[in-house]
C-alpha atoms as a PDB file:
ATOM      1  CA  UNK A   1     -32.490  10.430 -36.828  1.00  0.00           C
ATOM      2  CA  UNK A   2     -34.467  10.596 -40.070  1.00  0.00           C
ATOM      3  CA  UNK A   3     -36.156   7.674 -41.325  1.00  0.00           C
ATOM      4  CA  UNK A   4     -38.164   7.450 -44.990  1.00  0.00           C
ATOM      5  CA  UNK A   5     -39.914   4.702 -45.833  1.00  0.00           C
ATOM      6  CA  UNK A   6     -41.846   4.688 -49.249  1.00  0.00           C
ATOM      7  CA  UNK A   7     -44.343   2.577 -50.294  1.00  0.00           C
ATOM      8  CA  UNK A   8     -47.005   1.650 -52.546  1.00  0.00           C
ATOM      9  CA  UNK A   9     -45.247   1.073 -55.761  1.00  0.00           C
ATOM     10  CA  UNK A  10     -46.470  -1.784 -58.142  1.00  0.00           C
ATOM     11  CA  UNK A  11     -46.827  -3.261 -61.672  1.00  0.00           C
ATOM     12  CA  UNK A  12     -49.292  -1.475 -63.921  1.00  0.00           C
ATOM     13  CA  UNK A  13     -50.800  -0.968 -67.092  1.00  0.00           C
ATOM     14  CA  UNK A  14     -49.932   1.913 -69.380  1.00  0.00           C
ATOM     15  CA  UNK A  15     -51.808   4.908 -68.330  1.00  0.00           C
ATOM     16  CA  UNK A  16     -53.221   3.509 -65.233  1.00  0.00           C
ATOM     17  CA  UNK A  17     -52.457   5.015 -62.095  1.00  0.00           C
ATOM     18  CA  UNK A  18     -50.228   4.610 -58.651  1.00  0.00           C
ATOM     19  CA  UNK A  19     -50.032   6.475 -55.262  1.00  0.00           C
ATOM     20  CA  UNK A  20     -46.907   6.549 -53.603  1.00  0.00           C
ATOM     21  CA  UNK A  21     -46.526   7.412 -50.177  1.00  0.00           C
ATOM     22  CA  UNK A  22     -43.208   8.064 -48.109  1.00  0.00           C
ATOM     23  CA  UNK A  23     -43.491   7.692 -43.912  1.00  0.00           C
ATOM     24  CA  UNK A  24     -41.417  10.486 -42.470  1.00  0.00           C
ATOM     25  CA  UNK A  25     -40.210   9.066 -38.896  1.00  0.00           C
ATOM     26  CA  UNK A  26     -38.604  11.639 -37.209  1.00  0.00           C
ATOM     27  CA  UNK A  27     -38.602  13.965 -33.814  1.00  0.00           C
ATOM     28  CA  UNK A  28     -37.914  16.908 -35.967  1.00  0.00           C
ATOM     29  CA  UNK A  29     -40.356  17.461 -38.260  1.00  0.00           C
ATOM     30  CA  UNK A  30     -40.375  21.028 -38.481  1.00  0.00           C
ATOM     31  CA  UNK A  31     -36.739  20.959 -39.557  1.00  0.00           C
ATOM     32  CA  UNK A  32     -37.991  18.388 -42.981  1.00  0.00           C
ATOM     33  CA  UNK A  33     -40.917  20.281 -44.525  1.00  0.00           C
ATOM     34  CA  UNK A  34     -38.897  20.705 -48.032  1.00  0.00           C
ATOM     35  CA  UNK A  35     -39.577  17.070 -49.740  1.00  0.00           C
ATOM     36  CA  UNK A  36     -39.435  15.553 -52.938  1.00  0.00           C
ATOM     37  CA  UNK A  37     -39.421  12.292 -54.949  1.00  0.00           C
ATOM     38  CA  UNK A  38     -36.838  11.209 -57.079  1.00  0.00           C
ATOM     39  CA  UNK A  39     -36.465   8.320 -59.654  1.00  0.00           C
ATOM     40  CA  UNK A  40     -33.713   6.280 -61.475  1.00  0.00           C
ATOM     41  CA  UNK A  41     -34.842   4.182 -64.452  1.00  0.00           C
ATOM     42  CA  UNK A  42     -32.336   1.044 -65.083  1.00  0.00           C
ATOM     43  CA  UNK A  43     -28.876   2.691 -67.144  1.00  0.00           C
ATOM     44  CA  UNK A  44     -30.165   5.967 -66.214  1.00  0.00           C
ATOM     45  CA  UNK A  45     -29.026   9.282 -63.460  1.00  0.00           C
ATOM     46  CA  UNK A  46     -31.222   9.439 -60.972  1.00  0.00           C
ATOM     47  CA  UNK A  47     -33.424  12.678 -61.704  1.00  0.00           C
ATOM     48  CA  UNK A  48     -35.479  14.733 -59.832  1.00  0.00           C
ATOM     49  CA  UNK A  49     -39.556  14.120 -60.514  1.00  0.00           C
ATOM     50  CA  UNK A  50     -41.342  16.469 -58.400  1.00  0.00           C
ATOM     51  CA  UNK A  51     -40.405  18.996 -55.026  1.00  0.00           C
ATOM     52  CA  UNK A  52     -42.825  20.643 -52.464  1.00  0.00           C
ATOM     53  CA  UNK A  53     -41.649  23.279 -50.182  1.00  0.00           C
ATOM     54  CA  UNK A  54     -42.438  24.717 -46.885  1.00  0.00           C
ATOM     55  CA  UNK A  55     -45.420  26.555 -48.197  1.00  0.00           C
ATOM     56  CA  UNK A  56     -47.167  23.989 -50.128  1.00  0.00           C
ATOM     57  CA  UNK A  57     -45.645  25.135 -53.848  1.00  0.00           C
ATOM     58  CA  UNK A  58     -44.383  22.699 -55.782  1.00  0.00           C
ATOM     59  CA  UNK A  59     -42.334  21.600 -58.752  1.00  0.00           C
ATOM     60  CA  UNK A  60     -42.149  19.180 -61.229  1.00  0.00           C
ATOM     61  CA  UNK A  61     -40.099  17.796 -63.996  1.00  0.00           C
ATOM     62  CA  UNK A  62     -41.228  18.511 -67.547  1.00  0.00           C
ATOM     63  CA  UNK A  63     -41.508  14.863 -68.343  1.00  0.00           C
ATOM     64  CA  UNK A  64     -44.340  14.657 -65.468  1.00  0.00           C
ATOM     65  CA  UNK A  65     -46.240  18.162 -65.321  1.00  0.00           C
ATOM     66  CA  UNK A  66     -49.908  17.462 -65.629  1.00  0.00           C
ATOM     67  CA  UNK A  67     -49.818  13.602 -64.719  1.00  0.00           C
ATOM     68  CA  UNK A  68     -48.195  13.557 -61.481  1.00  0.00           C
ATOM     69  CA  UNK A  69     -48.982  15.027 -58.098  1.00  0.00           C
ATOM     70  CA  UNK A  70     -46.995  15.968 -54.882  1.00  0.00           C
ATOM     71  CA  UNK A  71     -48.648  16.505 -51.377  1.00  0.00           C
ATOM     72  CA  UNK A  72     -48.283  15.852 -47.795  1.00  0.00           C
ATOM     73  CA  UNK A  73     -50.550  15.065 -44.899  1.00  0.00           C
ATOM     74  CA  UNK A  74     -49.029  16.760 -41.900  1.00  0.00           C
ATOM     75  CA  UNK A  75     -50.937  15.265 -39.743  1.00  0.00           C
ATOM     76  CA  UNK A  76     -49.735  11.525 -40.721  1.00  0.00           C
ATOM     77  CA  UNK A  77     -45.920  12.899 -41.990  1.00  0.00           C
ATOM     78  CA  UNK A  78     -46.863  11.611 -45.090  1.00  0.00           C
ATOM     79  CA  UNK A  79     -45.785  12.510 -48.568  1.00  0.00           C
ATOM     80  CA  UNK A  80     -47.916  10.806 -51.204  1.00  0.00           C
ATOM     81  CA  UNK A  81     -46.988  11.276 -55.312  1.00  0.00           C
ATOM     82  CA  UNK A  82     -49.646  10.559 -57.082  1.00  0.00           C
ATOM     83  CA  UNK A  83     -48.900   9.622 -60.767  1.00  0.00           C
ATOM     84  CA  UNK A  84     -51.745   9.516 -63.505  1.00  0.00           C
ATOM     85  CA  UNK A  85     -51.577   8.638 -67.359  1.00  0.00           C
ATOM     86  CA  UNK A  86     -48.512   6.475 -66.774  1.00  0.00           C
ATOM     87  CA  UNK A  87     -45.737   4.713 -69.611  1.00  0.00           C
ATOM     88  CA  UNK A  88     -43.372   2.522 -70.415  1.00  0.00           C
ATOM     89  CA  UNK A  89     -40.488   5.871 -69.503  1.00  0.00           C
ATOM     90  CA  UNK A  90     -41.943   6.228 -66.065  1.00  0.00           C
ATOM     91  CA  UNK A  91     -40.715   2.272 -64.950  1.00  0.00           C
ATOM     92  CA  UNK A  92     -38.035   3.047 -62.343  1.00  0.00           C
ATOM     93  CA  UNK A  93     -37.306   3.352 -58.563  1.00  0.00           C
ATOM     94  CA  UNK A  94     -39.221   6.344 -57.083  1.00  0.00           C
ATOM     95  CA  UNK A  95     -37.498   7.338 -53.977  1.00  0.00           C
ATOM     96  CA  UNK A  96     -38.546  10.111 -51.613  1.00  0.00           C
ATOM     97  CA  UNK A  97     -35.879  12.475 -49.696  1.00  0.00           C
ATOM     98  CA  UNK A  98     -35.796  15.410 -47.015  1.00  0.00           C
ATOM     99  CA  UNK A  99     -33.528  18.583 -46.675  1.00  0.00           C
ATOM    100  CA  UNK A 100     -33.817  21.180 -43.818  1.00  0.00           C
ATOM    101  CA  UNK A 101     -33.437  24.064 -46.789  1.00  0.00           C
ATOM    102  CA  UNK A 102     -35.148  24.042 -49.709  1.00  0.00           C
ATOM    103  CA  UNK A 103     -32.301  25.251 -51.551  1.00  0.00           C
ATOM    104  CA  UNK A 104     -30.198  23.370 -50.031  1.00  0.00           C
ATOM    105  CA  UNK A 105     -29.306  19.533 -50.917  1.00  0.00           C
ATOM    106  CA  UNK A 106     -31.559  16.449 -50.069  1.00  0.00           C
ATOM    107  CA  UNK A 107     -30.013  14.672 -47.342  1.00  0.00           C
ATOM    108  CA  UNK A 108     -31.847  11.619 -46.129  1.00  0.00           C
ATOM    109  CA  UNK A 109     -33.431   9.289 -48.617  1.00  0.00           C
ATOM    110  CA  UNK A 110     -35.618   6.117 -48.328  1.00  0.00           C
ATOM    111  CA  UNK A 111     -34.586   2.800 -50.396  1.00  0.00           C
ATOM    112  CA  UNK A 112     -36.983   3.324 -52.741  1.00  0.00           C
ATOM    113  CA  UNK A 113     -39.907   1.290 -54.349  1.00  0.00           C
ATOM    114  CA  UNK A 114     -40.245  -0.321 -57.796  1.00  0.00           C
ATOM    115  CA  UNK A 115     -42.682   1.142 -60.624  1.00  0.00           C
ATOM    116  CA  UNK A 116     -42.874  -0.985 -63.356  1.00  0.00           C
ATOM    117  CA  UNK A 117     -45.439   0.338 -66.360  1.00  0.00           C
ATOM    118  CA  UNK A 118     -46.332  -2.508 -68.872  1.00  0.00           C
ATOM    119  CA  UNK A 119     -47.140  -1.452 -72.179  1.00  0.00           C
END
């Protein structure tokens, strides 16, 4: 059993800055080192906003490179995102998610917390 919980989402000020963080709660969690967040603005596909793999490299969509941040604490399971210089196009659901390859599909998700950017 995989469990995400993410947290830390909020109302903010354009280009102010949030930390998300998603609890990985699991026996296994050699098998989940490939991680990423997600998001889904209101109308909109979800869409993939950043990706860190087993050895620490990362990836991140084009609408986010240079503001926004993936890591992990190993220690804690934790995955953070943390998201500088944000706008009004960043307001969705940011939602973190797990898959035993990383080039294989995300399998367990979390339900996701709110970002809301205010102009």
């Amino acid at each position: 059993q995989v469990q995400l919980v993410e947290s830390g989402g909020g109302s903010v000020q354009a280009g102010g800055s949030l930390r998300l963080a998603c609890t990985v709660s699991t026996m296994y969690s050699i098998m989940y080192q490939c991680m990423g967040w997600f998001r889904q603005a209101p109308g909109k596909e979800r869409e993939g906003v950043a990706h860190l793999n087993s050895n620490g490299g990362t990836t991140y969509a084009d609408s986010v490179k240079g503001r926004f941040s993936i890591s992990r604490d190993n220690a804690k399971m934790i995955l953070y995102l943390q998201m500088n210089g944000l706008n009004a196009d960043d307001t969705a659901i940011y939602y973190c998610a797990a898959r035993r390859s990383c080039t294989g599909d995300y399998i367990h998700w979390g339900q996701g917390t709110q970002v809301t950017v205010s102009d």
